[in-house]
C-alpha atoms as a PDB file:
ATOM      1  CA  UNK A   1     -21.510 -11.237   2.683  1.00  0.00           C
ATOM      2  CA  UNK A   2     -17.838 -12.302   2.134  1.00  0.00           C
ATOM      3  CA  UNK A   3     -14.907 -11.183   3.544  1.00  0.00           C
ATOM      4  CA  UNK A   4     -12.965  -8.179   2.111  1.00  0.00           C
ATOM      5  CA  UNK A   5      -9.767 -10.888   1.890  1.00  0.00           C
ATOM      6  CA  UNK A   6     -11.995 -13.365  -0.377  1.00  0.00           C
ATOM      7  CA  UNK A   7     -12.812 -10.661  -3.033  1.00  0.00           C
ATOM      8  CA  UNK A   8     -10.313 -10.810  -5.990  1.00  0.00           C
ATOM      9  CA  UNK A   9      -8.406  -7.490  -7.332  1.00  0.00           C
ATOM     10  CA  UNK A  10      -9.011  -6.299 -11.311  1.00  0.00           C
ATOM     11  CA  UNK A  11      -5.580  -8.604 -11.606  1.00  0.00           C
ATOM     12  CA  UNK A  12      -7.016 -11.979 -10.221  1.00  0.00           C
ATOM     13  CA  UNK A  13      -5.072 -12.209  -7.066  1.00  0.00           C
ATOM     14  CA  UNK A  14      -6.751 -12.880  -3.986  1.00  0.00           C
ATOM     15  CA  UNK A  15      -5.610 -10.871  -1.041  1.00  0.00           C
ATOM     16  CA  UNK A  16      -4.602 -13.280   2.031  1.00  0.00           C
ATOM     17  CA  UNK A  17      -3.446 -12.846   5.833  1.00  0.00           C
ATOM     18  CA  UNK A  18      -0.462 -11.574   5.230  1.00  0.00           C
ATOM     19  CA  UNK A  19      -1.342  -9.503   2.690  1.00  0.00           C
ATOM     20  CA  UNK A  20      -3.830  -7.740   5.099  1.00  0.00           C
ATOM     21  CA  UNK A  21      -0.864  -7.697   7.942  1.00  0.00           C
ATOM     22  CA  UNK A  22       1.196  -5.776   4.728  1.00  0.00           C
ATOM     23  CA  UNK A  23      -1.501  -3.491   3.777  1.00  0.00           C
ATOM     24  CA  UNK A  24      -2.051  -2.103   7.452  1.00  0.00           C
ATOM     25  CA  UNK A  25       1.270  -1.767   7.614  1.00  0.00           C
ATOM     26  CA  UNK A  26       1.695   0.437   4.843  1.00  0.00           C
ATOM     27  CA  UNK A  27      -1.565   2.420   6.045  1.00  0.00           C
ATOM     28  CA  UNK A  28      -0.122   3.127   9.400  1.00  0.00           C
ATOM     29  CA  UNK A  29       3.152   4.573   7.559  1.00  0.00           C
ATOM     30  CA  UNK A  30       1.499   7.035   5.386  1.00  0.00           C
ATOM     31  CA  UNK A  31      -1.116   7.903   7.623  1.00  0.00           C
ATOM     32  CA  UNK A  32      -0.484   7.292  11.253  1.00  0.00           C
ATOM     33  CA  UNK A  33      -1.554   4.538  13.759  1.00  0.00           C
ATOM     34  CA  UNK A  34      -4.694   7.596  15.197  1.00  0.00           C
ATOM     35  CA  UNK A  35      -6.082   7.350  11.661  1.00  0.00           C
ATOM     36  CA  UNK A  36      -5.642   3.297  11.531  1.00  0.00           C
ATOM     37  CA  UNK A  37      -8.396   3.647  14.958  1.00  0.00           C
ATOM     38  CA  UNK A  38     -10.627   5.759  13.024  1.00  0.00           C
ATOM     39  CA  UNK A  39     -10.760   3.911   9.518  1.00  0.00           C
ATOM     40  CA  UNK A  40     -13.560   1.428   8.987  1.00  0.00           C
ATOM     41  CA  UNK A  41     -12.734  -1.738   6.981  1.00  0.00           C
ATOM     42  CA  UNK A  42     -14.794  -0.951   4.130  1.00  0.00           C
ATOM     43  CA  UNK A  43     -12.720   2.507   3.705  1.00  0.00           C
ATOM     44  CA  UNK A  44      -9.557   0.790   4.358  1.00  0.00           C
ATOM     45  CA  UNK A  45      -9.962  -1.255   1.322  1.00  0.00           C
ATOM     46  CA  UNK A  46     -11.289   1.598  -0.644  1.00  0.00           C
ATOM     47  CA  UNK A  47      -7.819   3.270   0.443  1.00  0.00           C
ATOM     48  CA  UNK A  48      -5.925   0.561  -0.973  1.00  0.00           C
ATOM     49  CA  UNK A  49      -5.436   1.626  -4.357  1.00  0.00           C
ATOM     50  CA  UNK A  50      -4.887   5.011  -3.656  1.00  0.00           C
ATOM     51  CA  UNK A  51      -2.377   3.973  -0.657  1.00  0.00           C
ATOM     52  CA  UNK A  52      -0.361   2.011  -4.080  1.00  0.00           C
ATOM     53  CA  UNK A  53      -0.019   5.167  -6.286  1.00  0.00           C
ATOM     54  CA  UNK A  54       1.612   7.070  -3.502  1.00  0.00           C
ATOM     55  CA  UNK A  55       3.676   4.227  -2.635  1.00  0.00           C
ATOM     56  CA  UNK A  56       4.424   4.192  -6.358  1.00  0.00           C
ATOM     57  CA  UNK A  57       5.254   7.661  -6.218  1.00  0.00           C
ATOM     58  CA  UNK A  58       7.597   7.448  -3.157  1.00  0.00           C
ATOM     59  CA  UNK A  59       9.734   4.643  -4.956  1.00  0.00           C
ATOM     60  CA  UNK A  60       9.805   6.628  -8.271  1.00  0.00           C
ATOM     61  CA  UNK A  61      10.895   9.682  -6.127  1.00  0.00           C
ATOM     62  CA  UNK A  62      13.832   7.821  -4.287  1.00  0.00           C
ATOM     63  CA  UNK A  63      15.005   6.037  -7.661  1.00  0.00           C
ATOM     64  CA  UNK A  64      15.583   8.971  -9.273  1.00  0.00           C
ATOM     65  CA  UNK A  65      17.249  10.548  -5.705  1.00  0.00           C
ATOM     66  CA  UNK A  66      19.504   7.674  -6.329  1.00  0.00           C
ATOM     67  CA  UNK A  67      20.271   8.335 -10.160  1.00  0.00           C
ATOM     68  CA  UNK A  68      20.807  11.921  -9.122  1.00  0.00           C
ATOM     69  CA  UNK A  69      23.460  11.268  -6.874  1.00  0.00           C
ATOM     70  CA  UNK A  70      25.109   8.383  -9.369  1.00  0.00           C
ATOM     71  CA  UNK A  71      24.115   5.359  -7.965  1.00  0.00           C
ATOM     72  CA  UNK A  72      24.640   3.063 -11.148  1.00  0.00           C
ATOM     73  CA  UNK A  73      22.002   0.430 -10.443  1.00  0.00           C
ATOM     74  CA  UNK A  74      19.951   1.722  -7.971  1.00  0.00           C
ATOM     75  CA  UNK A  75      16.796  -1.231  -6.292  1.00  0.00           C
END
């Protein structure tokens, strides 16, 4: 069986090391380091996409915060 890291995403990309070290990251922000003990591997990568849309979200949400408030070019 191969690694979760050696399988490719729909865009091509092959996740590496630090990619993993990124992705945990993220998890244990949104969700909490109790949940991060409790998660399997398998669901952690099934969690991945879902952990991008609301990561998506967030950074939609604090653009437009920014445009609200006039920030000219807000990043």
């Amino acid at each position: 069986m191969l690694s979760p890291l050696q399988n490719k995403s729909s865009k091509g990309k092959v996740l590496s090391v630090n990619d993993y070290a990124w992705l945990k990251h993220k998890f244990i922000t949104m969700y909490g380091y109790d949940c991060w003990n409790e998660v399997t591997l398998r669901e952690f990568f099934e969690l991945v996409p879902e952990m991008m849309k609301e990561d998506a979200k967030t950074e939609n949400l604090r653009l437009s915060t920014l445009k609200y408030y006039g920030v000219k070019n807000p990043k």
